[in-house]
N, C-alpha and C. Protein backbone atom coordinates (compact mmCIF):
# COMPACT_ATOMS: atom_id res chain seq x y z
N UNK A 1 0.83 -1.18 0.00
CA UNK A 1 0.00 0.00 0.00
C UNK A 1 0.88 1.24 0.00
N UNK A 2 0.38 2.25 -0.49
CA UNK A 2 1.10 3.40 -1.02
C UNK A 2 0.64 4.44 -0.52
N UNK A 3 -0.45 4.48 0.54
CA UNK A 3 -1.17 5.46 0.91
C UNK A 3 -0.64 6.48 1.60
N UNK A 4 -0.74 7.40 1.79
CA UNK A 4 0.18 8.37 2.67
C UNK A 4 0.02 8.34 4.44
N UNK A 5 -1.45 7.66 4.91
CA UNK A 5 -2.36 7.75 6.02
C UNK A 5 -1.83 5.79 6.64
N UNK A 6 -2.52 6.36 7.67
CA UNK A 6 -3.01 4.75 8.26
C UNK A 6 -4.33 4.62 7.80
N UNK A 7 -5.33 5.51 7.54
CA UNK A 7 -6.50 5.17 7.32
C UNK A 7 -7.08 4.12 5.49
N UNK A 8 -7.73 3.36 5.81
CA UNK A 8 -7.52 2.73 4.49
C UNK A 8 -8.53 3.19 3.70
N UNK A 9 -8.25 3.98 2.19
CA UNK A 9 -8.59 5.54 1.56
C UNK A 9 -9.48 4.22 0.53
N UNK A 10 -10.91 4.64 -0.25
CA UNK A 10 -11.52 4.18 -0.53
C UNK A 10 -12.06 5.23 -1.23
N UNK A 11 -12.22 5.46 -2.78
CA UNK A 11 -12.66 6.22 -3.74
C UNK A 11 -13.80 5.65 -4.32
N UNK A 12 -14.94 6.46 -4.93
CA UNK A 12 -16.20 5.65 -5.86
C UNK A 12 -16.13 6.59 -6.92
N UNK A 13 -16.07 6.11 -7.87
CA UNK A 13 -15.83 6.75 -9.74
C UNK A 13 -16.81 6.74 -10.36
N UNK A 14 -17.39 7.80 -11.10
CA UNK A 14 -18.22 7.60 -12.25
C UNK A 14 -18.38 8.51 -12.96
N UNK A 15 -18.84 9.09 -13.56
CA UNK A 15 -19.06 10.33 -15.15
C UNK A 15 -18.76 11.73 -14.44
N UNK A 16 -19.92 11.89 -13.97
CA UNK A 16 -19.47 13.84 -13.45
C UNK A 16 -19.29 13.55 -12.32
N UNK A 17 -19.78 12.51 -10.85
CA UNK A 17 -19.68 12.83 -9.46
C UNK A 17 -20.88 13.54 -9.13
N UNK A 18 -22.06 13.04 -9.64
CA UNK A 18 -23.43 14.04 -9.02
C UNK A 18 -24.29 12.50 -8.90
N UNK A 19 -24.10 11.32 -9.41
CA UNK A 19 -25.42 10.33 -9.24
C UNK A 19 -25.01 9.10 -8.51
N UNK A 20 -24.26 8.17 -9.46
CA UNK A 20 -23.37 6.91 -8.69
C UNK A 20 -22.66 6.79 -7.73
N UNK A 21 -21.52 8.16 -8.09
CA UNK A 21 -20.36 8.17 -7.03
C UNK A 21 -20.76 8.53 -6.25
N UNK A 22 -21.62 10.05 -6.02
CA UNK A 22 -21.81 10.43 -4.49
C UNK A 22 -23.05 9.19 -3.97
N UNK A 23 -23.95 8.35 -4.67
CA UNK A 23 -24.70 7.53 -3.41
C UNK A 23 -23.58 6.44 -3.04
N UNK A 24 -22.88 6.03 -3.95
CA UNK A 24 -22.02 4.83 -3.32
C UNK A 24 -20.79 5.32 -2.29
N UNK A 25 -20.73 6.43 -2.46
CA UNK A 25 -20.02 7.00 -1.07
C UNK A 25 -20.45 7.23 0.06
N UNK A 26 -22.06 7.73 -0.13
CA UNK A 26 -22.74 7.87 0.62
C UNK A 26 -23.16 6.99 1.97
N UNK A 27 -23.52 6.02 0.97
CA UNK A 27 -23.82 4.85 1.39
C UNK A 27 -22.06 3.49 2.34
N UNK A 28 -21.45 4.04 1.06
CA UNK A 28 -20.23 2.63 1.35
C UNK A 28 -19.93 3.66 3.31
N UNK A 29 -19.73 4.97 3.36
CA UNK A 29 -19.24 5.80 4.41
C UNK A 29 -20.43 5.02 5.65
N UNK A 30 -22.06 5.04 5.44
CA UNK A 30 -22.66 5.08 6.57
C UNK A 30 -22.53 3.00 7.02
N UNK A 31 -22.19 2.43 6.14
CA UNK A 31 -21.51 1.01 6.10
C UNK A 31 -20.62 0.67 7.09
N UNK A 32 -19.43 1.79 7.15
CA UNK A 32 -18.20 1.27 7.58
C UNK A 32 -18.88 1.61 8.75
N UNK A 33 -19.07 3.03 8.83
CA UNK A 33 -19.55 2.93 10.47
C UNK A 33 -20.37 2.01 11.05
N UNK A 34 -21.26 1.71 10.76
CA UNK A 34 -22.02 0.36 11.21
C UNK A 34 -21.20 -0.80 11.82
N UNK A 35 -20.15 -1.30 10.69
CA UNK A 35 -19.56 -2.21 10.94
C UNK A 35 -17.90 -2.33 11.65
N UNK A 36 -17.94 -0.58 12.63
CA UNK A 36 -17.31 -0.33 13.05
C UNK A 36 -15.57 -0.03 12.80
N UNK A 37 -15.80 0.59 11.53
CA UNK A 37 -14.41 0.74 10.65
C UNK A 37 -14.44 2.56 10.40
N UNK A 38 -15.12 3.10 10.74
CA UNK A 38 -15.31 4.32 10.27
C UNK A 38 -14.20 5.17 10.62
N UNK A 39 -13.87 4.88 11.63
CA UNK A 39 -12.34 5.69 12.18
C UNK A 39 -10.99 4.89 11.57
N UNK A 40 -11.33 3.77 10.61
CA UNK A 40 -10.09 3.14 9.58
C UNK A 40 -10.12 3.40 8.57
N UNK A 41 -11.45 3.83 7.87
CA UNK A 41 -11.80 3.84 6.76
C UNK A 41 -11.95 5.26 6.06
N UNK A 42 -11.30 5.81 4.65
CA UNK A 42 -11.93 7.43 4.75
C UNK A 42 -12.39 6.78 3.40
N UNK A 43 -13.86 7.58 3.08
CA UNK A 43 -14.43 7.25 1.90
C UNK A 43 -14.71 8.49 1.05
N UNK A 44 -14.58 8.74 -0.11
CA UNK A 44 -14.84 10.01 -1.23
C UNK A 44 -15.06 9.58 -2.47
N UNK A 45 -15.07 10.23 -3.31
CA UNK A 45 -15.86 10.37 -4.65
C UNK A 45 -15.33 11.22 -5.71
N UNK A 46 -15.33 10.74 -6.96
CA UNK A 46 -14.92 11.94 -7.68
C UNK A 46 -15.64 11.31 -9.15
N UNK A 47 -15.40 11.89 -10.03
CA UNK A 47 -15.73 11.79 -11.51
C UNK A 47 -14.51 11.91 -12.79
N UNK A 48 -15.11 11.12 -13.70
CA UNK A 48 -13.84 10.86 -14.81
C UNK A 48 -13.84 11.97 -15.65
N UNK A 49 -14.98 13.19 -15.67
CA UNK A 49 -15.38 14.31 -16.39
C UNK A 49 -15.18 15.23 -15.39
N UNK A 50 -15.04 16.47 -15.90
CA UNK A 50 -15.47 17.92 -15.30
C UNK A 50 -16.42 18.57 -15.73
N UNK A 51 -17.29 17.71 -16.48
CA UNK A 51 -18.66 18.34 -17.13
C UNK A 51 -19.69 19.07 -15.63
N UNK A 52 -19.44 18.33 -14.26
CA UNK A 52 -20.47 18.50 -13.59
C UNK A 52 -19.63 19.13 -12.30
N UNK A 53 -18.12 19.61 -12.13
CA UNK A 53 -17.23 19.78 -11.62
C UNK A 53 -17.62 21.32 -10.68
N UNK A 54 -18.04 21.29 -9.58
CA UNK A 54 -18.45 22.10 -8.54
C UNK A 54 -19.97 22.41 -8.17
N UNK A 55 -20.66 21.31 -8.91
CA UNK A 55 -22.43 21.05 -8.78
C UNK A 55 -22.76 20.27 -7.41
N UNK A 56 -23.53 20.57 -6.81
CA UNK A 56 -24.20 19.46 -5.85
C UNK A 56 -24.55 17.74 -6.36
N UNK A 57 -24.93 17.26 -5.63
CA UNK A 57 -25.11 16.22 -5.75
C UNK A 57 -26.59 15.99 -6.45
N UNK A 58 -26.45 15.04 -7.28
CA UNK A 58 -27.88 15.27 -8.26
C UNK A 58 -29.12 15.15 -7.17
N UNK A 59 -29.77 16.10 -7.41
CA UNK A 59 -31.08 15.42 -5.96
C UNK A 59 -32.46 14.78 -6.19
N UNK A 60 -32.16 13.69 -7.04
CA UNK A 60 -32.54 12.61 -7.03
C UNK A 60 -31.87 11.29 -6.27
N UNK A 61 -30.62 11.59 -6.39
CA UNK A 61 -29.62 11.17 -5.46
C UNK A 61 -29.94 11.39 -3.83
N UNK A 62 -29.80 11.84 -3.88
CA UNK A 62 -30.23 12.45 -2.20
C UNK A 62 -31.67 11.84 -1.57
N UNK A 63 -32.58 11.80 -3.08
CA UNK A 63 -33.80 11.77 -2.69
C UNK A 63 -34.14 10.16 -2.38
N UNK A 64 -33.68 9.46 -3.05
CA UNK A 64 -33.21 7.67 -3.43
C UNK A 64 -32.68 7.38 -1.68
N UNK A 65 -31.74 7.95 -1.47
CA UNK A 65 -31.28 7.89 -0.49
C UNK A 65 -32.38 7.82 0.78
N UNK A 66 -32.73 9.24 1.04
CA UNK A 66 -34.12 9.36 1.82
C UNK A 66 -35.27 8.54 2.17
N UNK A 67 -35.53 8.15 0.74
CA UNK A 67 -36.45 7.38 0.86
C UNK A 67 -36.34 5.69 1.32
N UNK A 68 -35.46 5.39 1.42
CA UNK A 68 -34.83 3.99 1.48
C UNK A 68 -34.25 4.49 2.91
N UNK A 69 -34.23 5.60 3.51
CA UNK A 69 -33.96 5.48 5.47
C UNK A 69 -32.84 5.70 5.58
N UNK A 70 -31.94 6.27 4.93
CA UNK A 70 -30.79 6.85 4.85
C UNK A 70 -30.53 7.78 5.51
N UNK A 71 -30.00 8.37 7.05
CA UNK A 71 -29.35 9.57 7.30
C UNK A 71 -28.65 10.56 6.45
N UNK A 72 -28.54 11.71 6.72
CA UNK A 72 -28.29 12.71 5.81
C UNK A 72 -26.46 12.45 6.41
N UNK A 73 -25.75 11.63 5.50
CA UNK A 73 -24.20 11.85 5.96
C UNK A 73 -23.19 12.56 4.85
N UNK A 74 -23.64 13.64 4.62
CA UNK A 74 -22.88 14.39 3.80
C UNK A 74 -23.32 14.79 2.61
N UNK A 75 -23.95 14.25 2.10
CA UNK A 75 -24.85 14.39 0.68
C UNK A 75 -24.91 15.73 0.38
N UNK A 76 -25.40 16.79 0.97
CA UNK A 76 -25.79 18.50 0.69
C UNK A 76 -24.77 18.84 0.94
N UNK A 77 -23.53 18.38 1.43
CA UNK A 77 -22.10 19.11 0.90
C UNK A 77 -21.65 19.29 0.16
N UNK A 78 -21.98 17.78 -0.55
CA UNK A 78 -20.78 17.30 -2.11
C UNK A 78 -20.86 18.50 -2.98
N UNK A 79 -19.29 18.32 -3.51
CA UNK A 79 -19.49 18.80 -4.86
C UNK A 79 -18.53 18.14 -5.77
N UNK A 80 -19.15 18.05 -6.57
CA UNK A 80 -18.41 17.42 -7.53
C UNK A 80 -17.56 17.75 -8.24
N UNK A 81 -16.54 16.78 -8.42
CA UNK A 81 -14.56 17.08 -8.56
C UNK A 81 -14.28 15.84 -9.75
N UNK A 82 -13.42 16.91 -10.30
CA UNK A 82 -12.79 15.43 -11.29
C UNK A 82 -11.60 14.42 -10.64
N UNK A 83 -11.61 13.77 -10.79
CA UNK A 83 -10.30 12.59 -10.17
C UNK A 83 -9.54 13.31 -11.16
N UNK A 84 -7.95 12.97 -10.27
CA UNK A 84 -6.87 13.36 -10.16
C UNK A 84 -6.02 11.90 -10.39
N UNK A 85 -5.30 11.99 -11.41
CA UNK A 85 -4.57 10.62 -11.53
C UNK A 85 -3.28 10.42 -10.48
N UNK A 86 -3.12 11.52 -9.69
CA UNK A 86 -2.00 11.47 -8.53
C UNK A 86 -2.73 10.59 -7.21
N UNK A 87 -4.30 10.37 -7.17
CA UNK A 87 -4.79 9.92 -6.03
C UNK A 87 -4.71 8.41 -6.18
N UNK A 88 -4.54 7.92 -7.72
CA UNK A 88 -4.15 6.34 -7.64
C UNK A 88 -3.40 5.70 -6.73
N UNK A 89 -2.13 6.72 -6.32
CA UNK A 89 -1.09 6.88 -5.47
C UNK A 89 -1.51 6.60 -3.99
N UNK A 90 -2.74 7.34 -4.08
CA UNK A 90 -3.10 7.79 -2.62
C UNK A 90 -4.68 6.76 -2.08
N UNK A 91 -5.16 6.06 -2.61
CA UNK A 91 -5.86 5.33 -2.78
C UNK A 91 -5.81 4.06 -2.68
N UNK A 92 -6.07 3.22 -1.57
CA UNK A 92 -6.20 1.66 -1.83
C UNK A 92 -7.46 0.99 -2.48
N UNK A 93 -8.34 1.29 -2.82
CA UNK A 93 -9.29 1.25 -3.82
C UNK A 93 -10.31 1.76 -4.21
N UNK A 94 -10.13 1.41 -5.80
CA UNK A 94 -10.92 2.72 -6.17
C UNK A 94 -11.94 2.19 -6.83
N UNK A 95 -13.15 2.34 -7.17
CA UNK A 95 -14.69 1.45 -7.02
C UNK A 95 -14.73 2.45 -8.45
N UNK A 96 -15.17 1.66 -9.45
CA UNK A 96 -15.90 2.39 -10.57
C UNK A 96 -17.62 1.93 -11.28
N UNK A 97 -18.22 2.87 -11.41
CA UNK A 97 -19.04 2.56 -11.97
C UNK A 97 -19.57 1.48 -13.15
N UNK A 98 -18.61 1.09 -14.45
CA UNK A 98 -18.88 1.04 -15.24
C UNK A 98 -17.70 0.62 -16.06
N UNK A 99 -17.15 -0.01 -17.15
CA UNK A 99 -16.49 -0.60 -18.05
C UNK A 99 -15.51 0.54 -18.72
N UNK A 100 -16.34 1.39 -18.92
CA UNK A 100 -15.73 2.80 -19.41
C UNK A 100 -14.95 3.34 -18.55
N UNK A 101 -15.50 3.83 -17.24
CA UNK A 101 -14.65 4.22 -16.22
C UNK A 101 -13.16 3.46 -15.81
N UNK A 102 -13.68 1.93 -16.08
CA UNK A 102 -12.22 0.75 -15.53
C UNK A 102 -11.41 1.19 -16.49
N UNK A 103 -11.98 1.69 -18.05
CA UNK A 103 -11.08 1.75 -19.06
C UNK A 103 -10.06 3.16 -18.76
N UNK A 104 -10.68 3.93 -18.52
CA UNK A 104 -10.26 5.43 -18.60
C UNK A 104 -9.60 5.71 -17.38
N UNK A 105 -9.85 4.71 -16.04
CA UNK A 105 -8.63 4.81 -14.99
C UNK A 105 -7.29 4.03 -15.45
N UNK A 106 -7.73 2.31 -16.02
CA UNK A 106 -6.37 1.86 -16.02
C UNK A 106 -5.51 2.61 -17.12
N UNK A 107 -5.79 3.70 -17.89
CA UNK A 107 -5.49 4.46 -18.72
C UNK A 107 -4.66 5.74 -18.38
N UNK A 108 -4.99 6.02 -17.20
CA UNK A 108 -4.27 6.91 -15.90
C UNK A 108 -3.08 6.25 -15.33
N UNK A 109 -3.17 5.25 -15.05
CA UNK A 109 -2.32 4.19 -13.97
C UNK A 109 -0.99 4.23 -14.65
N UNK A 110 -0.03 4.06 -14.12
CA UNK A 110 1.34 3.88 -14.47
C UNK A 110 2.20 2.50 -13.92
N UNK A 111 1.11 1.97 -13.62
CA UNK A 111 1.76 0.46 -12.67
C UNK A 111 1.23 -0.35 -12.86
N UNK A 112 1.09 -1.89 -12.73
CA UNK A 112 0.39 -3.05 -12.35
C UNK A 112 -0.53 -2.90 -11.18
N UNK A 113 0.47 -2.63 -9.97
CA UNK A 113 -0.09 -2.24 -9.01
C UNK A 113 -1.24 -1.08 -8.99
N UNK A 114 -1.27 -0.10 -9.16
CA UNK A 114 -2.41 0.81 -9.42
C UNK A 114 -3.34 0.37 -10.09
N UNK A 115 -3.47 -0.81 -11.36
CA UNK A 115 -4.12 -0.92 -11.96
C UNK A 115 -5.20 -2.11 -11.28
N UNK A 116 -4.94 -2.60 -10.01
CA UNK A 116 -4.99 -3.86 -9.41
C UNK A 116 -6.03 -3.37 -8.68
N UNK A 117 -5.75 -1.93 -8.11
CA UNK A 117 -6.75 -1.21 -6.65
C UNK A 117 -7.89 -0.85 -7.71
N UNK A 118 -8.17 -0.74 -9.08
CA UNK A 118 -9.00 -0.14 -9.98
C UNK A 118 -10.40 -1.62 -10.31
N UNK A 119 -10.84 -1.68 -9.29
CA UNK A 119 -12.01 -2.30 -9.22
C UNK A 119 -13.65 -1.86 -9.85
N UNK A 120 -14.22 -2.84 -10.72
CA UNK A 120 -15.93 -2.06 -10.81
C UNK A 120 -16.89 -2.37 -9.33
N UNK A 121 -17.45 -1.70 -8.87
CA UNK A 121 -18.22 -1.49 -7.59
C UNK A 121 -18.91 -2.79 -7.51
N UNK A 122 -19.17 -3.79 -9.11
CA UNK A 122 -20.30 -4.37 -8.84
C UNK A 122 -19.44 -5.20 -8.59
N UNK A 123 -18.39 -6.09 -8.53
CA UNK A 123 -17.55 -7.00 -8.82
C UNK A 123 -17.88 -7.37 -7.46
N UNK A 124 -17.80 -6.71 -6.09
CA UNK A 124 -18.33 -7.55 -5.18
C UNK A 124 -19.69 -8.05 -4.88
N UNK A 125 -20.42 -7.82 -5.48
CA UNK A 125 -22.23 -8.38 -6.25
C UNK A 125 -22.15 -9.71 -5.84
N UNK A 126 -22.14 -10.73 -5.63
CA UNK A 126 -21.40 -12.08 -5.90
C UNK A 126 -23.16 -12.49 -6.81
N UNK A 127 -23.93 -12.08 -6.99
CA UNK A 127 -24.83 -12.42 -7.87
C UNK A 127 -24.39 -11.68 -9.57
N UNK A 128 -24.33 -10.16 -9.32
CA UNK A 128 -23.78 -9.47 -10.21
C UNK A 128 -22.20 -10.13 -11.20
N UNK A 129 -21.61 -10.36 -9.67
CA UNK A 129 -20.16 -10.86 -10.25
C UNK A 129 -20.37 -12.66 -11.24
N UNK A 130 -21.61 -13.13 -10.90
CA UNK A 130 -21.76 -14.57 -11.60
C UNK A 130 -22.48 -14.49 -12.62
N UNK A 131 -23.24 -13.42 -12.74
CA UNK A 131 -23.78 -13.21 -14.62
C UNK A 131 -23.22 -12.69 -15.46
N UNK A 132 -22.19 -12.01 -14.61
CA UNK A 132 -21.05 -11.38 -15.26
C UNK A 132 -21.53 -9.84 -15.78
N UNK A 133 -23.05 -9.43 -15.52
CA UNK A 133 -23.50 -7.67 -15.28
C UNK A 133 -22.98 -7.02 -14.51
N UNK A 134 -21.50 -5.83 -14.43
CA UNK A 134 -20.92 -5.86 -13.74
C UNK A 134 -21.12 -4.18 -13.84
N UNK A 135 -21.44 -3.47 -15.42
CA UNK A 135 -21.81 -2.02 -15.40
C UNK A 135 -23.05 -1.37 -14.66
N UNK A 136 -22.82 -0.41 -13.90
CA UNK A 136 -23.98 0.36 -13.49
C UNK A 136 -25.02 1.04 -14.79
N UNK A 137 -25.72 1.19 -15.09
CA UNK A 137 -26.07 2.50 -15.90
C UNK A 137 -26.59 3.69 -14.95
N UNK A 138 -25.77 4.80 -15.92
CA UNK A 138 -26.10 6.22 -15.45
C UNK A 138 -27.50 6.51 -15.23
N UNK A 139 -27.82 6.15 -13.66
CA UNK A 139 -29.48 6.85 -13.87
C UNK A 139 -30.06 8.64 -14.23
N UNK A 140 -29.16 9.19 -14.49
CA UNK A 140 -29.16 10.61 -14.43
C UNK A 140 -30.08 10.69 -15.58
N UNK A 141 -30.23 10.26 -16.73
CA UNK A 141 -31.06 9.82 -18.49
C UNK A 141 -32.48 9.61 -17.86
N UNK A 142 -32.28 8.63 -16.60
CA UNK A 142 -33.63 8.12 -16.18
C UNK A 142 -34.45 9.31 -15.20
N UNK A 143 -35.41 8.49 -14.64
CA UNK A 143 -36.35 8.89 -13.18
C UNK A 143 -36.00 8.42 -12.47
N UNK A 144 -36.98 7.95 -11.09
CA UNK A 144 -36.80 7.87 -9.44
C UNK A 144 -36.38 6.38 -9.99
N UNK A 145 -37.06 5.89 -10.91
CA UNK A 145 -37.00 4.48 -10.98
C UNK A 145 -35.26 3.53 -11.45
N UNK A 146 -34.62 4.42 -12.00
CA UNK A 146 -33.76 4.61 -12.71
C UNK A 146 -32.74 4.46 -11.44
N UNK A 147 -32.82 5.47 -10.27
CA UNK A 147 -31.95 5.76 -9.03
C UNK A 147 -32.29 4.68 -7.91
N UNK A 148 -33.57 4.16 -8.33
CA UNK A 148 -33.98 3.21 -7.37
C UNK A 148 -32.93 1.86 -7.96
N UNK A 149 -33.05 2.00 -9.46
CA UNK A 149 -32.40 0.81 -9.34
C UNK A 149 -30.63 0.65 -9.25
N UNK A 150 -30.05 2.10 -9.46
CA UNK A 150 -28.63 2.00 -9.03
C UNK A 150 -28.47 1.88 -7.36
N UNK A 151 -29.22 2.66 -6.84
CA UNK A 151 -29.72 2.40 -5.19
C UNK A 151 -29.43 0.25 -4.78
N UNK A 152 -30.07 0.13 -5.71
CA UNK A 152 -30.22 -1.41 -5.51
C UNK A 152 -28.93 -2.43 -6.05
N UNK A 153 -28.19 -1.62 -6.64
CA UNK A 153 -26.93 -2.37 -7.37
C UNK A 153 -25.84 -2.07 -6.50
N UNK A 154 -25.76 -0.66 -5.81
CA UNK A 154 -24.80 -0.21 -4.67
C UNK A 154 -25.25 -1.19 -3.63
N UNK A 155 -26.37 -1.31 -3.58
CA UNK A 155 -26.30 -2.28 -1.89
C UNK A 155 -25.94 -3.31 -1.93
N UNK A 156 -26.40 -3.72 -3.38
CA UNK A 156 -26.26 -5.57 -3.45
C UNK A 156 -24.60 -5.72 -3.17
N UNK A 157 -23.50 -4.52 -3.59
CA UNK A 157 -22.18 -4.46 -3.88
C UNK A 157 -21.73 -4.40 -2.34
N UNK A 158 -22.32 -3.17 -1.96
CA UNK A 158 -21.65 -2.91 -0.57
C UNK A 158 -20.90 -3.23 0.74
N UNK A 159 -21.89 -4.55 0.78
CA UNK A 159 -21.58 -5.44 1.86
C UNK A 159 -20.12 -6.13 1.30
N UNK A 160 -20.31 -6.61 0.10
CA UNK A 160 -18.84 -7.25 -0.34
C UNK A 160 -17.74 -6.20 -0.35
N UNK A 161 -17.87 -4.97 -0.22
CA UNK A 161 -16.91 -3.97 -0.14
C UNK A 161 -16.44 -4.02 1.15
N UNK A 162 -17.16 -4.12 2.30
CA UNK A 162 -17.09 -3.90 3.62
C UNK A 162 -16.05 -4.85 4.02
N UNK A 163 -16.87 -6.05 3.39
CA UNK A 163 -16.10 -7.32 3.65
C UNK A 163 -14.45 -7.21 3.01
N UNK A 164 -14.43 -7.00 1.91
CA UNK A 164 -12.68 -6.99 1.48
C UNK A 164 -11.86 -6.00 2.40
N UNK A 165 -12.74 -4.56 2.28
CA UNK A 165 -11.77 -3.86 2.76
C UNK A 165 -11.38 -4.61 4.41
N UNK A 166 -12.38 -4.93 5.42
CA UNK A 166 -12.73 -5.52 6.34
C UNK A 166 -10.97 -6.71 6.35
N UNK A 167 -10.80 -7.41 5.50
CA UNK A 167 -9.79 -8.40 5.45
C UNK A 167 -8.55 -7.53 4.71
N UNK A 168 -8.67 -6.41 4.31
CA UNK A 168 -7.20 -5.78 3.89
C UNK A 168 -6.82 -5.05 5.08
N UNK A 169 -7.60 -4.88 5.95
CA UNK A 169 -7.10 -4.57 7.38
C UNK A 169 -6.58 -5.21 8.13
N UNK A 170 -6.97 -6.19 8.23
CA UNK A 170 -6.78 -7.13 9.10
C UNK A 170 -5.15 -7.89 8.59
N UNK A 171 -5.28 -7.90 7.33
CA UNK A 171 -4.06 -7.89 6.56
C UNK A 171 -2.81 -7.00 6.70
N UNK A 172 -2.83 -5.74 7.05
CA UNK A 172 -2.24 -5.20 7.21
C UNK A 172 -1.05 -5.60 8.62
């Protein structure tokens, strides 16, 4: 690990940083605490574009969240930032949305190693990971229904996130 911290740094990737990334941060952040990692764990977000680069968080996003019993843990802060190919560095893994995104980070990477922490979010799915549907789609095109169902692809993922990072600690 290459990280600069003791804390083990955990990124979520996707297009601008207003729909995917901020709920799966949202969400992966109110996780760790649950499962009592929150003071090991730092979780953030960014985007492979600057199309949406100092916007809030889409609030449909927020709203997905809400409705499914979600505490408000940061959500009306965000703003959305483009990733920085220096945080590969700084990052023990980095969660992407989508096929495109895996493409356009390991495209950043300058190592094996960097290219290794460049994970898709769904890959811990273990249903997702066995049909081999591993892309999110951008619900931002869609409605509530659209966020409901990335809502439902982050959770199915989540727990398997908890769990790895959970054993790269312990690893340490």
């Amino acid at each position: 690990m290459t990280s600069h911290t003791d804390r083990y740094r955990v990124i979520v990737v996707c297009t601008g940083n207003i729909c995917r990334s901020p709920m799966g941060e949202l969400l992966l952040r109110e996780l760790f605490e649950q499962a009592g990692l929150g003071d090991r764990v730092e979780v953030d977000s960014a985007g492979t574009t600057s199309w949406e680069e100092g916007n809030p968080a889409d609030p449909r996003t927020l709203a997905v969240l809400r409705r499914n019993g979600h505490p408000e843990v940061g959500g009306r802060e965000h703003l959305a930032r483009r990733f920085v190919r220096s945080w590969l560095d700084e990052r023990d893994l980095v969660l992407v949305a989508d096929s495109g995104h895996l493409r356009d980070l390991h495209q950043l990477a300058r190592s094996e190693e960097q290219r290794e922490r460049i994970r898709l979010f769904r890959e811990f799915d273990p249903e997702a990971a066995a049909s081999g549907d591993l892309d999110m789609a951008d619900p931002w095109y869609g409605d509530d229904e659209a966020f409901d169902r990335t809502y439902a692809e982050i959770t199915a993922a989540a727990a398997g996130v908890v769990e790895h990072v959970r054993r790269q600690l312990e690893a340490r």
